[in-house]
C-alpha atoms as a PDB file:
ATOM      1  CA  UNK A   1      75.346 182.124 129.426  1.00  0.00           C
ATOM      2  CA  UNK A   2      78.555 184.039 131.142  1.00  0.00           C
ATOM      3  CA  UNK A   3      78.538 184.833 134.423  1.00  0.00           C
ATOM      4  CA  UNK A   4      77.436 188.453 135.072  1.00  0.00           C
ATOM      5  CA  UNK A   5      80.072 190.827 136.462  1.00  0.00           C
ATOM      6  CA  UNK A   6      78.187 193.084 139.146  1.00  0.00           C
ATOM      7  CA  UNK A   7      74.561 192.757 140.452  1.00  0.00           C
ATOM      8  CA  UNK A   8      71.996 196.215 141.357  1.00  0.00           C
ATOM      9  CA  UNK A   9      69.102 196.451 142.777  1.00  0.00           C
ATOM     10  CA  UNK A  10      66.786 199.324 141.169  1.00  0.00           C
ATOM     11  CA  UNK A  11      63.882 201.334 142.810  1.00  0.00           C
ATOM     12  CA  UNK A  12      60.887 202.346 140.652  1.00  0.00           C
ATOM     13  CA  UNK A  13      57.453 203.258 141.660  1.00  0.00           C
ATOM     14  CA  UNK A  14      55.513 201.235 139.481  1.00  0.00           C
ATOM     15  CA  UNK A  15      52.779 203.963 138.688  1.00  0.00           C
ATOM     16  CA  UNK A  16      55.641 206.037 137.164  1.00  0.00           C
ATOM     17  CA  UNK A  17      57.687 202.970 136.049  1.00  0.00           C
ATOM     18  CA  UNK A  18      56.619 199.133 135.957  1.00  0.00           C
ATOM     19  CA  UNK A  19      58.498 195.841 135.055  1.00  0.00           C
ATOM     20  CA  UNK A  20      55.352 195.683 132.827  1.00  0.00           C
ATOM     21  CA  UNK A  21      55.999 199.153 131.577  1.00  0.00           C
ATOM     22  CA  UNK A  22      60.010 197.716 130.344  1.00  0.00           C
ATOM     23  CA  UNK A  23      58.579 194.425 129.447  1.00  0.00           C
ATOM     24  CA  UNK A  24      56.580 196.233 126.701  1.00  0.00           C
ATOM     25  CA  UNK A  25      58.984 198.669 125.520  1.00  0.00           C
ATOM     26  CA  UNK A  26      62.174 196.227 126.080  1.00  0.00           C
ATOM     27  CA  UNK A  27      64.661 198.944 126.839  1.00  0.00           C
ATOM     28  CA  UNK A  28      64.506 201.889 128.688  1.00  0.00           C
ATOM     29  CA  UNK A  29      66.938 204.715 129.818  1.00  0.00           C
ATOM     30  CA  UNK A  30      66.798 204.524 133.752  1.00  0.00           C
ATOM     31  CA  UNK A  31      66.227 208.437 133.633  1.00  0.00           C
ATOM     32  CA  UNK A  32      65.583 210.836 136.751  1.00  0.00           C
ATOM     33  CA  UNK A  33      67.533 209.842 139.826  1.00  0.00           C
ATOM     34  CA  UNK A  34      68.718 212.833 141.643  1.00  0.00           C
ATOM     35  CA  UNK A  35      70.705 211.594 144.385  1.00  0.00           C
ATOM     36  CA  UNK A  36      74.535 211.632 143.737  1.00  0.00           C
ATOM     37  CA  UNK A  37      75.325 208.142 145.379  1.00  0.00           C
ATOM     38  CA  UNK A  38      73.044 206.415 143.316  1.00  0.00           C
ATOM     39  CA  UNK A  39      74.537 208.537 140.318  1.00  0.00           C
ATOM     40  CA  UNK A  40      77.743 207.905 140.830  1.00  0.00           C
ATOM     41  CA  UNK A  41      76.983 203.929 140.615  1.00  0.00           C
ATOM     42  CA  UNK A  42      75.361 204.114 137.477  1.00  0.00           C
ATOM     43  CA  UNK A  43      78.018 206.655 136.055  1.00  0.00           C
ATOM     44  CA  UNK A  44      80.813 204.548 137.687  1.00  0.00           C
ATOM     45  CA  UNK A  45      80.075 201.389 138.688  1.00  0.00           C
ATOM     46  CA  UNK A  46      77.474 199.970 135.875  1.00  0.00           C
ATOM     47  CA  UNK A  47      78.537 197.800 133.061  1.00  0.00           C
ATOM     48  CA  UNK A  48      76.851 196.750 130.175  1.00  0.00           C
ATOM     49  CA  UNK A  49      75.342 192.582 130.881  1.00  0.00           C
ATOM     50  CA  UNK A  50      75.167 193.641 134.666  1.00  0.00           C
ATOM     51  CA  UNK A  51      72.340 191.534 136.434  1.00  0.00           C
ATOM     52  CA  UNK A  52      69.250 194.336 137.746  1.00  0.00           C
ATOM     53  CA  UNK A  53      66.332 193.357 140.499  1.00  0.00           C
ATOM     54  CA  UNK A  54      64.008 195.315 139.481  1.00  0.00           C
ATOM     55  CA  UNK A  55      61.980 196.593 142.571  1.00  0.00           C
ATOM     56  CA  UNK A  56      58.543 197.944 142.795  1.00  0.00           C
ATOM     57  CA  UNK A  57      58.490 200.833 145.584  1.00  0.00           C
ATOM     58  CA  UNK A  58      55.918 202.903 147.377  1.00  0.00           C
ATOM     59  CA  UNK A  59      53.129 200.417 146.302  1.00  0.00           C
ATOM     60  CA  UNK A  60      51.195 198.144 148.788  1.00  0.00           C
ATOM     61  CA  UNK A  61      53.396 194.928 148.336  1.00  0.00           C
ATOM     62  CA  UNK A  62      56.986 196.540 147.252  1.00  0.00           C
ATOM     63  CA  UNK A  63      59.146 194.192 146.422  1.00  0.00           C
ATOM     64  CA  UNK A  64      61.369 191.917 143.663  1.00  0.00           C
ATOM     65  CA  UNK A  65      59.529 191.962 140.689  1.00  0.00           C
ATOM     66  CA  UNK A  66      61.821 191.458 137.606  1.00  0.00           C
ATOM     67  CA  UNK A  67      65.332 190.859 136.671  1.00  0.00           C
ATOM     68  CA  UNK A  68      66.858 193.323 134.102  1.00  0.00           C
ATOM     69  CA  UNK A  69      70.170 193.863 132.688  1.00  0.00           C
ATOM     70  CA  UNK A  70      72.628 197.411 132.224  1.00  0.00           C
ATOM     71  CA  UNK A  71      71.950 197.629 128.383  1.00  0.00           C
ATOM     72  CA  UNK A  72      74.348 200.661 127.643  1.00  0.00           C
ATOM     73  CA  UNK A  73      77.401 202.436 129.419  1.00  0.00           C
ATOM     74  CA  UNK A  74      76.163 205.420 131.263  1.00  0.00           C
ATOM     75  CA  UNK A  75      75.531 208.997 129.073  1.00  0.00           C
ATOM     76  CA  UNK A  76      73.804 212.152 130.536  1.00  0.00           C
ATOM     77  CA  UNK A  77      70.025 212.332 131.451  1.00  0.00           C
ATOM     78  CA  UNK A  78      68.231 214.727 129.143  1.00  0.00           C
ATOM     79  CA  UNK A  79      65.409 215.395 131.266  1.00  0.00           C
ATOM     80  CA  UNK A  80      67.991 217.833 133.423  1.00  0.00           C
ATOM     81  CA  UNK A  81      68.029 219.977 130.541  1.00  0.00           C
ATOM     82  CA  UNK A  82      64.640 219.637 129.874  1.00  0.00           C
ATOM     83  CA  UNK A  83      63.138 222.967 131.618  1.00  0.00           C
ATOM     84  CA  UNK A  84      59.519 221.185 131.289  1.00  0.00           C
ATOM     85  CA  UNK A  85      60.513 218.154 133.108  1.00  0.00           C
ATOM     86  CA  UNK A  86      60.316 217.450 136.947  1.00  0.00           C
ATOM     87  CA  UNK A  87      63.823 216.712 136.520  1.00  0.00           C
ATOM     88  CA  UNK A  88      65.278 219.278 135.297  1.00  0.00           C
ATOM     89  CA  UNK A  89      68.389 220.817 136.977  1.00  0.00           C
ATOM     90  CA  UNK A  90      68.804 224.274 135.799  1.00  0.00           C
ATOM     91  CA  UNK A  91      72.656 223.930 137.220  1.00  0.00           C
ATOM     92  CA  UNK A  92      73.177 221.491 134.740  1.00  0.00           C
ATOM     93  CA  UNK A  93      74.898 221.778 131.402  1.00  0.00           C
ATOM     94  CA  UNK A  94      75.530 220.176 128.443  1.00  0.00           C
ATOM     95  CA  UNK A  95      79.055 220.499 128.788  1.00  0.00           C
ATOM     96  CA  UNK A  96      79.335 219.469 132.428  1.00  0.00           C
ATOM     97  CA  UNK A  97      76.551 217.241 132.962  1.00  0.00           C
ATOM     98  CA  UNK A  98      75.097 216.389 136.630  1.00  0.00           C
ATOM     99  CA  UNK A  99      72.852 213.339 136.201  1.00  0.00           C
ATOM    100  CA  UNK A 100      73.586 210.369 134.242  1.00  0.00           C
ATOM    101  CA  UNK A 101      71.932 207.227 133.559  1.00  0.00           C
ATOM    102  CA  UNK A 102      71.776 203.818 131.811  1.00  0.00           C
ATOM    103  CA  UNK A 103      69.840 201.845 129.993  1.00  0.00           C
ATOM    104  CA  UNK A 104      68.153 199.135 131.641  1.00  0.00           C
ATOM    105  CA  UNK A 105      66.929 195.847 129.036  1.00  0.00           C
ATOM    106  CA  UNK A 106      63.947 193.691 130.403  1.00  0.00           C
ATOM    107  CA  UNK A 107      65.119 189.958 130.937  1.00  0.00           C
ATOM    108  CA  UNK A 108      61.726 188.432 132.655  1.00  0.00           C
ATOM    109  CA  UNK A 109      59.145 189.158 135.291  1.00  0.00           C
ATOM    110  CA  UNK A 110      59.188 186.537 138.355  1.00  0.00           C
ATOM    111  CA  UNK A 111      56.846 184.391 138.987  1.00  0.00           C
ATOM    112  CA  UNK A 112      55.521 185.974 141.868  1.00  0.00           C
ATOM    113  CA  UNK A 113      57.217 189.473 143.910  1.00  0.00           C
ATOM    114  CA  UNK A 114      59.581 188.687 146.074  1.00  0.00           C
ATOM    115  CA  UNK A 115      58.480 191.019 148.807  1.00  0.00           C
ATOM    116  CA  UNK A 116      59.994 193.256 151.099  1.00  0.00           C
ATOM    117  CA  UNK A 117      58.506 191.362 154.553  1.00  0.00           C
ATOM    118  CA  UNK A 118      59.848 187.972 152.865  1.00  0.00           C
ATOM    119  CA  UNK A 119      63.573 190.355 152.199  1.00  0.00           C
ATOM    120  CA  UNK A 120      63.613 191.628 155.642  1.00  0.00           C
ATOM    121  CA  UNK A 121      63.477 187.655 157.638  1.00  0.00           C
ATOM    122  CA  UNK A 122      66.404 187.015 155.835  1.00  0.00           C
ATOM    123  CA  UNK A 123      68.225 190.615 156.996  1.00  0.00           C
ATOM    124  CA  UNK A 124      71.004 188.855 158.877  1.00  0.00           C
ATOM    125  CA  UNK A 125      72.040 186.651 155.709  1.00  0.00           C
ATOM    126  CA  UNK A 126      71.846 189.640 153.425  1.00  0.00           C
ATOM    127  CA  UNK A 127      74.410 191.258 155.501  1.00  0.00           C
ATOM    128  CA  UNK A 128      74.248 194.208 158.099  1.00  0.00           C
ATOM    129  CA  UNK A 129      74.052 197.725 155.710  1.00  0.00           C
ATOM    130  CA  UNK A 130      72.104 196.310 152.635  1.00  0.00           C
ATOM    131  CA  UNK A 131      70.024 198.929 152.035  1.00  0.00           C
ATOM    132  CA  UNK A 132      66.976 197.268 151.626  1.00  0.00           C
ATOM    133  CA  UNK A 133      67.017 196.298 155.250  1.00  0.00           C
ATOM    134  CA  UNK A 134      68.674 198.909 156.744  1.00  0.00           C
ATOM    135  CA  UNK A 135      66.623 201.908 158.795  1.00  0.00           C
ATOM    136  CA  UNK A 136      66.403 205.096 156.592  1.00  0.00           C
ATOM    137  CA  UNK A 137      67.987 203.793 153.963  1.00  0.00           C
ATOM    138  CA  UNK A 138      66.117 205.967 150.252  1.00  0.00           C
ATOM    139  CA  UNK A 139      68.166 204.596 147.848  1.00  0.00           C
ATOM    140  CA  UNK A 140      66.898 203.814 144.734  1.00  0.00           C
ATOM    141  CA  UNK A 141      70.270 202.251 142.908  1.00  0.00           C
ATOM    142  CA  UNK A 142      72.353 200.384 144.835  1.00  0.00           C
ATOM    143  CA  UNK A 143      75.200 197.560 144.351  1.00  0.00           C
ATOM    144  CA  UNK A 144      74.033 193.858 145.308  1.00  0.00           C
ATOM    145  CA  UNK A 145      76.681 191.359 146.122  1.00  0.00           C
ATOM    146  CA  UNK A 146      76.369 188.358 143.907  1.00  0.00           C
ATOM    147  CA  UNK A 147      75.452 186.045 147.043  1.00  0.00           C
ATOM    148  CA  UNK A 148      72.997 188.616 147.845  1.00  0.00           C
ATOM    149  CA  UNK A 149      71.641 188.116 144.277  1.00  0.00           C
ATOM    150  CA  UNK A 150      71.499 184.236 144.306  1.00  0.00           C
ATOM    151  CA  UNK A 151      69.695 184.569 148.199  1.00  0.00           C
ATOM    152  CA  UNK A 152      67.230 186.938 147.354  1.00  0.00           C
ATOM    153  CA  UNK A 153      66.152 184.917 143.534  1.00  0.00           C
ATOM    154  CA  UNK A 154      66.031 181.605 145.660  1.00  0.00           C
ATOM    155  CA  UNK A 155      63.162 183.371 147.595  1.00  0.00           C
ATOM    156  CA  UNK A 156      60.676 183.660 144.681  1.00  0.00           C
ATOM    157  CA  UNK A 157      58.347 181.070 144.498  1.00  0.00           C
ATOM    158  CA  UNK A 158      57.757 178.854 141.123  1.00  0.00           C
ATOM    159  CA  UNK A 159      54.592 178.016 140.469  1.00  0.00           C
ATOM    160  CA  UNK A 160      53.401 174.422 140.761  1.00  0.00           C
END
């Protein structure tokens, strides 16, 4: 297996969007993010065979709960054209596009979440700023350093 290039970490509420959800359908297109930070990674920074933590938000453990991979370069979001879908920007065109995305491919589900009290004791080796541990931070796409990657996937627990 080669080495990955760049690591994420990607937000989804799991009653919208679960790892269960992508392990069914395999691929997905990571549509709907409306911040232009988190944009601009995808549209930017994202390369196809790029490692993804998949993390379950607003839910009553969030955490770790899958590792995906970038599964296409990123192309514009439909739904902002789509004037029946909560994400539609009416600003938006076809021609100059606001919101992109990627497609995310399901690689496995952990063996157990990797939650966000069990992230947050290990704050100082993550590194002051990662957003997971940092006060107000909403992201929901953000760049992972791969020695945050290999600290945070040596904190899920293998079954017995």
């Amino acid at each position: 297996m080669t080495a990955r290039k760049r690591y994420w970490l990607m937000k989804s509420e799991p009653d919208a969007f679960s790892i269960d959800d992508l392990q069914r359908v395999g691929t997905e297109p990571w549509n709907g993010v409306r911040n232009y930070q988190a944009r601009n990674f995808m549209r930017d920074g994202m390369k196809v065979g790029d490692g993804i933590l998949f993390y379950h938000s607003n839910t009553k453990v969030p955490g770790i709960v899958g590792i995906a991979t970038v599964a296409s370069e990123a192309y514009p979001d439909d739904t902002q054209f789509d004037p029946e879908s909560d994400y539609c920007d009416p600003k938006s065109t076809r021609e100059q596009p606001r919101w992109m995305l990627v497609d995310v491919a399901f690689e496995r589900k952990l063996a157990q979440v990797i939650a966000l009290d069990e992230i947050k004791l290990h704050a100082e080796e993550l590194g002051e700023g990662f957003p997971l541990t940092a006060k107000g931070n909403r992201l929901s796409v953000f760049p992972v350093t791969a020695a945050q990657w290999k600290l945070l996937l040596s904190l899920e627990k293998k079954p017995a």
